[in-house]
C-alpha atoms as a PDB file:
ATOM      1  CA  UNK A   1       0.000   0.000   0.000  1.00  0.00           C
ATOM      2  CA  UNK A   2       1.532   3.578  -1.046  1.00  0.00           C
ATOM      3  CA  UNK A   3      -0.513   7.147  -0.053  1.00  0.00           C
ATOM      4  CA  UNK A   4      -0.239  10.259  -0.462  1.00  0.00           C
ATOM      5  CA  UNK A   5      -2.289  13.391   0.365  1.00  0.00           C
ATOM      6  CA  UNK A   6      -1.767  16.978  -0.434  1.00  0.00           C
ATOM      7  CA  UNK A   7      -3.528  19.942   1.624  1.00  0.00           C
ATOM      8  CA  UNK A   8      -4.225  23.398   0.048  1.00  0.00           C
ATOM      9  CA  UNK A   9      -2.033  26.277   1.707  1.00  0.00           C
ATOM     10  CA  UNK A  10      -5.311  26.791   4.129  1.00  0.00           C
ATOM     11  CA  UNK A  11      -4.801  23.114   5.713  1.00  0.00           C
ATOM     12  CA  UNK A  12      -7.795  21.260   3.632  1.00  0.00           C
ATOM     13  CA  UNK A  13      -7.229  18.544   2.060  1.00  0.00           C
ATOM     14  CA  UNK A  14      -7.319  19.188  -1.590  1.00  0.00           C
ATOM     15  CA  UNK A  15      -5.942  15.367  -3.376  1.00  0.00           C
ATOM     16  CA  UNK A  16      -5.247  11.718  -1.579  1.00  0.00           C
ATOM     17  CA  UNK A  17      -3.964   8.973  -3.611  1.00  0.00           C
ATOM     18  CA  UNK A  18      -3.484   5.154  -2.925  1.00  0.00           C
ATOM     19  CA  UNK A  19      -1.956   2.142  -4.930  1.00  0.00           C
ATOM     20  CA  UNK A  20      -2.548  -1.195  -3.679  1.00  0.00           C
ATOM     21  CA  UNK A  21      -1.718  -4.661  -4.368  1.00  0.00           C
ATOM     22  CA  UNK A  22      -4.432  -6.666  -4.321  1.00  0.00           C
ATOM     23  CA  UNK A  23      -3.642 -10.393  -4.628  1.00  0.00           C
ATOM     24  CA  UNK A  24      -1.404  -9.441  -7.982  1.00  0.00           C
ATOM     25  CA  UNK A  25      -3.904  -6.430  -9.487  1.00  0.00           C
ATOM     26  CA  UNK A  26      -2.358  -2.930  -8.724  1.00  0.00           C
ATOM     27  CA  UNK A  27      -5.378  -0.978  -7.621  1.00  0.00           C
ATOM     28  CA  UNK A  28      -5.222   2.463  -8.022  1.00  0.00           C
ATOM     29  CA  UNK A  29      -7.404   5.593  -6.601  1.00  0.00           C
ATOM     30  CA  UNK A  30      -6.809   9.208  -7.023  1.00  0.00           C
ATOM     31  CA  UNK A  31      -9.242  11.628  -5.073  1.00  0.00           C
ATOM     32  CA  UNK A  32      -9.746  15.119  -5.530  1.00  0.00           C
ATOM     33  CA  UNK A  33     -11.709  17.161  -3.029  1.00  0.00           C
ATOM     34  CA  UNK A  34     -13.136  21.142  -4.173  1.00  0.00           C
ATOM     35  CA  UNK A  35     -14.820  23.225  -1.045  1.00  0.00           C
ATOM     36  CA  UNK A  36     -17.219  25.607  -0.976  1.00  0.00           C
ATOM     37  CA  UNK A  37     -17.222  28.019   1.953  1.00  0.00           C
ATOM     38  CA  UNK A  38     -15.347  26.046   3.946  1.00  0.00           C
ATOM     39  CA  UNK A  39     -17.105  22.582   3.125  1.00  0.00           C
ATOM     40  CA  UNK A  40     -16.358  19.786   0.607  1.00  0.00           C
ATOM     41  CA  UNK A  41     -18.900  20.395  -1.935  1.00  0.00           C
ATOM     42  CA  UNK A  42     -17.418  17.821  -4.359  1.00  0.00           C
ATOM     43  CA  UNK A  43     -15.047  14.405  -4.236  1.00  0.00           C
ATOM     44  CA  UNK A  44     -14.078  13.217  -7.710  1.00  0.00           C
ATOM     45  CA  UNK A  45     -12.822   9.574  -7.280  1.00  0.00           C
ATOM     46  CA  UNK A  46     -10.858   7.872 -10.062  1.00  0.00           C
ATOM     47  CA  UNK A  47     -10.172   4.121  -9.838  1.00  0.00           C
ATOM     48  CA  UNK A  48      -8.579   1.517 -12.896  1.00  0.00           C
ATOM     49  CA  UNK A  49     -11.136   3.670 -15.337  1.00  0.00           C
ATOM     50  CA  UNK A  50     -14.018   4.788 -13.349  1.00  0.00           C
ATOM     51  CA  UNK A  51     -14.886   7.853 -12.176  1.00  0.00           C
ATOM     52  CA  UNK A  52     -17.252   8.329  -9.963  1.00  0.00           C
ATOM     53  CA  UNK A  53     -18.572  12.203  -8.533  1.00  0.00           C
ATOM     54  CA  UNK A  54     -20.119  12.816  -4.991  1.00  0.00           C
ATOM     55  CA  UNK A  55     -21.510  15.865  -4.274  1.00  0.00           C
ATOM     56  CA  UNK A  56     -22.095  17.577  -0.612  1.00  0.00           C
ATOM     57  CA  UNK A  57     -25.438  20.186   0.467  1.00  0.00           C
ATOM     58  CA  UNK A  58     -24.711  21.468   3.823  1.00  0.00           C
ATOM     59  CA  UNK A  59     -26.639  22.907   6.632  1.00  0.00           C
ATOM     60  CA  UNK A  60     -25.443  26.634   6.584  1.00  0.00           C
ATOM     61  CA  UNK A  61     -26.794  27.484   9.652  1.00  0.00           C
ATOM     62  CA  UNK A  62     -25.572  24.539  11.502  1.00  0.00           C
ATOM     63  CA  UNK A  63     -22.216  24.781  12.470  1.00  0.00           C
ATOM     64  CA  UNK A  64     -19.867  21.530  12.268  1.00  0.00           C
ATOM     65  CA  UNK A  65     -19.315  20.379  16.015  1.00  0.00           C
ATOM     66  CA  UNK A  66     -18.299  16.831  14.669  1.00  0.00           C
ATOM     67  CA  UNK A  67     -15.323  16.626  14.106  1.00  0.00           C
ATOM     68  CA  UNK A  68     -15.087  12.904  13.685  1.00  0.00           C
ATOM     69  CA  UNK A  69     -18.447  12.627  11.689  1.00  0.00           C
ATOM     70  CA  UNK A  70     -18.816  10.168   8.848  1.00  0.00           C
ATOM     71  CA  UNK A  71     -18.044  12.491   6.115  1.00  0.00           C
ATOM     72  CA  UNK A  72     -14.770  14.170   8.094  1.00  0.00           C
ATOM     73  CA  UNK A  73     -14.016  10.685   8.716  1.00  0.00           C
ATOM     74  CA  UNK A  74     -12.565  10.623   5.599  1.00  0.00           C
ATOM     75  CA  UNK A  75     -10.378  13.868   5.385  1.00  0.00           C
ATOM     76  CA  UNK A  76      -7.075  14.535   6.892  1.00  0.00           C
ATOM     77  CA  UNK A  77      -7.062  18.354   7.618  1.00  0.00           C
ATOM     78  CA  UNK A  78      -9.320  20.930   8.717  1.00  0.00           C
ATOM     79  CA  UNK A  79     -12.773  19.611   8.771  1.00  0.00           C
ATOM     80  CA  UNK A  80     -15.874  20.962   7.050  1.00  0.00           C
ATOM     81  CA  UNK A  81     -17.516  24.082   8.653  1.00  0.00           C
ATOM     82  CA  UNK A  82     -21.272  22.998   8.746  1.00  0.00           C
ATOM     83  CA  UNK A  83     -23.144  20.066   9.510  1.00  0.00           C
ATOM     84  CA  UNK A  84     -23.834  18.025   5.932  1.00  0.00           C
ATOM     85  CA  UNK A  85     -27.314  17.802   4.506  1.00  0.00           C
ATOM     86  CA  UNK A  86     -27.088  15.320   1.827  1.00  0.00           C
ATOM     87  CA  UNK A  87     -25.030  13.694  -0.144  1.00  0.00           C
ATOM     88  CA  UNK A  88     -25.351  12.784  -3.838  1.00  0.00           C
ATOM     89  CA  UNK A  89     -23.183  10.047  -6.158  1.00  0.00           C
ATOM     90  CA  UNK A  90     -23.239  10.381  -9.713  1.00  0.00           C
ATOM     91  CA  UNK A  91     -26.298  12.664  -9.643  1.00  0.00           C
ATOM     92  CA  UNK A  92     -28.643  10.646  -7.686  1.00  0.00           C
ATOM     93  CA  UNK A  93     -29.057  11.082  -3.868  1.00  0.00           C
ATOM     94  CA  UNK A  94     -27.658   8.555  -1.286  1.00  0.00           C
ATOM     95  CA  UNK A  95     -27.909   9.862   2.030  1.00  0.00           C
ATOM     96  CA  UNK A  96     -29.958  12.586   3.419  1.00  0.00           C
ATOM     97  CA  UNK A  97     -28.474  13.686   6.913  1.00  0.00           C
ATOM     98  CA  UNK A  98     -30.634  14.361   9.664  1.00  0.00           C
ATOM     99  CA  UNK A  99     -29.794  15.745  13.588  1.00  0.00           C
ATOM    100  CA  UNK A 100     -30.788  16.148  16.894  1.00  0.00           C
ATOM    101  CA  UNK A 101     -29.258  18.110  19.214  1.00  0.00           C
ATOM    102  CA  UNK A 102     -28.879  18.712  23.388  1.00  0.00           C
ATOM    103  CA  UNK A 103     -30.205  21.610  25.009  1.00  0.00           C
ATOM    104  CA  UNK A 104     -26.966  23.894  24.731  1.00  0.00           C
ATOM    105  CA  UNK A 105     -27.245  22.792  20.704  1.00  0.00           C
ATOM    106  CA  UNK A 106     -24.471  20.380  20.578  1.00  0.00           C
ATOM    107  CA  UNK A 107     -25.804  17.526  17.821  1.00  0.00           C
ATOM    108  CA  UNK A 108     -26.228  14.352  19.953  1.00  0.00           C
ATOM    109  CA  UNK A 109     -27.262  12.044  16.933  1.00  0.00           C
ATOM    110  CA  UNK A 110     -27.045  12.063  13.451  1.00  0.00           C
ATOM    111  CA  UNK A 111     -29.439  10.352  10.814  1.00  0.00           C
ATOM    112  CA  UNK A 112     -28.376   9.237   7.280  1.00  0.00           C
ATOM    113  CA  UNK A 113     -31.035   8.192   5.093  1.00  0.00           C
ATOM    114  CA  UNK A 114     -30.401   6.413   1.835  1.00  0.00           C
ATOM    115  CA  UNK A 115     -33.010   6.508  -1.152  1.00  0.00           C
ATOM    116  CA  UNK A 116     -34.233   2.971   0.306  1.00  0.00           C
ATOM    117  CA  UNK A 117     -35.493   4.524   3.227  1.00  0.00           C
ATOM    118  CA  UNK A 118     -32.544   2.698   5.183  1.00  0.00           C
ATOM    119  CA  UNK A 119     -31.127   4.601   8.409  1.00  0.00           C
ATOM    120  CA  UNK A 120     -27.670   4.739   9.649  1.00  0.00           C
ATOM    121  CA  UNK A 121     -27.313   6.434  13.030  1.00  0.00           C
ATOM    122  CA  UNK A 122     -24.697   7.879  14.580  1.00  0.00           C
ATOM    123  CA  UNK A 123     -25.182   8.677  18.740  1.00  0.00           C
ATOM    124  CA  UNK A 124     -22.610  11.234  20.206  1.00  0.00           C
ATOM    125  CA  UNK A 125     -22.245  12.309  23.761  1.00  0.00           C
ATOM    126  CA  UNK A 126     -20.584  15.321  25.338  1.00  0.00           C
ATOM    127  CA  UNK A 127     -18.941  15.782  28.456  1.00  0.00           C
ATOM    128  CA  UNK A 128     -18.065  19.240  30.261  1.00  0.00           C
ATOM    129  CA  UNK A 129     -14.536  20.431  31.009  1.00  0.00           C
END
């Protein structure tokens, strides 16, 4: 397995790429991030021929306290700056994100919703210091 990554001169991460061996096939994948106000509003992934394009809507007036959420997950850098709304691959939605949040606003679950009507939750607690 080789990697690399490349962040923009702001800390995000703009381009990750990986070769593996894979019982005697090289696979190869070269990702390419673009933000929008602080968010990735687009990962282009290219892999032995296919591309594939996966888009991000974002709660604007939800600010990201995740850190670690499944999107970030991904990225090594700064993370987005708002909460996402939904994603979409290849033009077609997969996951619309849901929240819910304690009563100083911190998000204590997160929903993702595919276009089967399948749910993926995430719980998250917080703890005062």
């Amino acid at each position: 397995v080789s990697q690399s990554r490349y962040n923009d001169a702001n800390g995000y991460l703009i381009s990750q790429n990986e070769s593996i061996d894979f019982f005697g096939t090289n696979i190869t994948t070269a990702r390419t991030y673009t933000y929008t106000s602080g968010n990735v509003s687009k990962m282009t992934v290219e892999s032995n021929g296919k591309t594939t394009v996966t888009t991000y809507e974002y709660y604007t007036d939800k600010t990201n306290k995740l850190v670690n959420n499944s999107i970030d997950a991904i990225f090594i850098g700064k993370p987005n700056a708002n909460l996402v709304k939904t994603e979409t691959v290849d033009g077609v939605v997969a996951n619309n994100y849901t929240y819910e949040y304690d009563s100083k606003g911190n998000p204590t679950k997160q929903t993702a919703t595919d276009a089967n009507g399948g749910n993926d939750v995430f719980a998250y607690g917080w703890t005062c210091k």
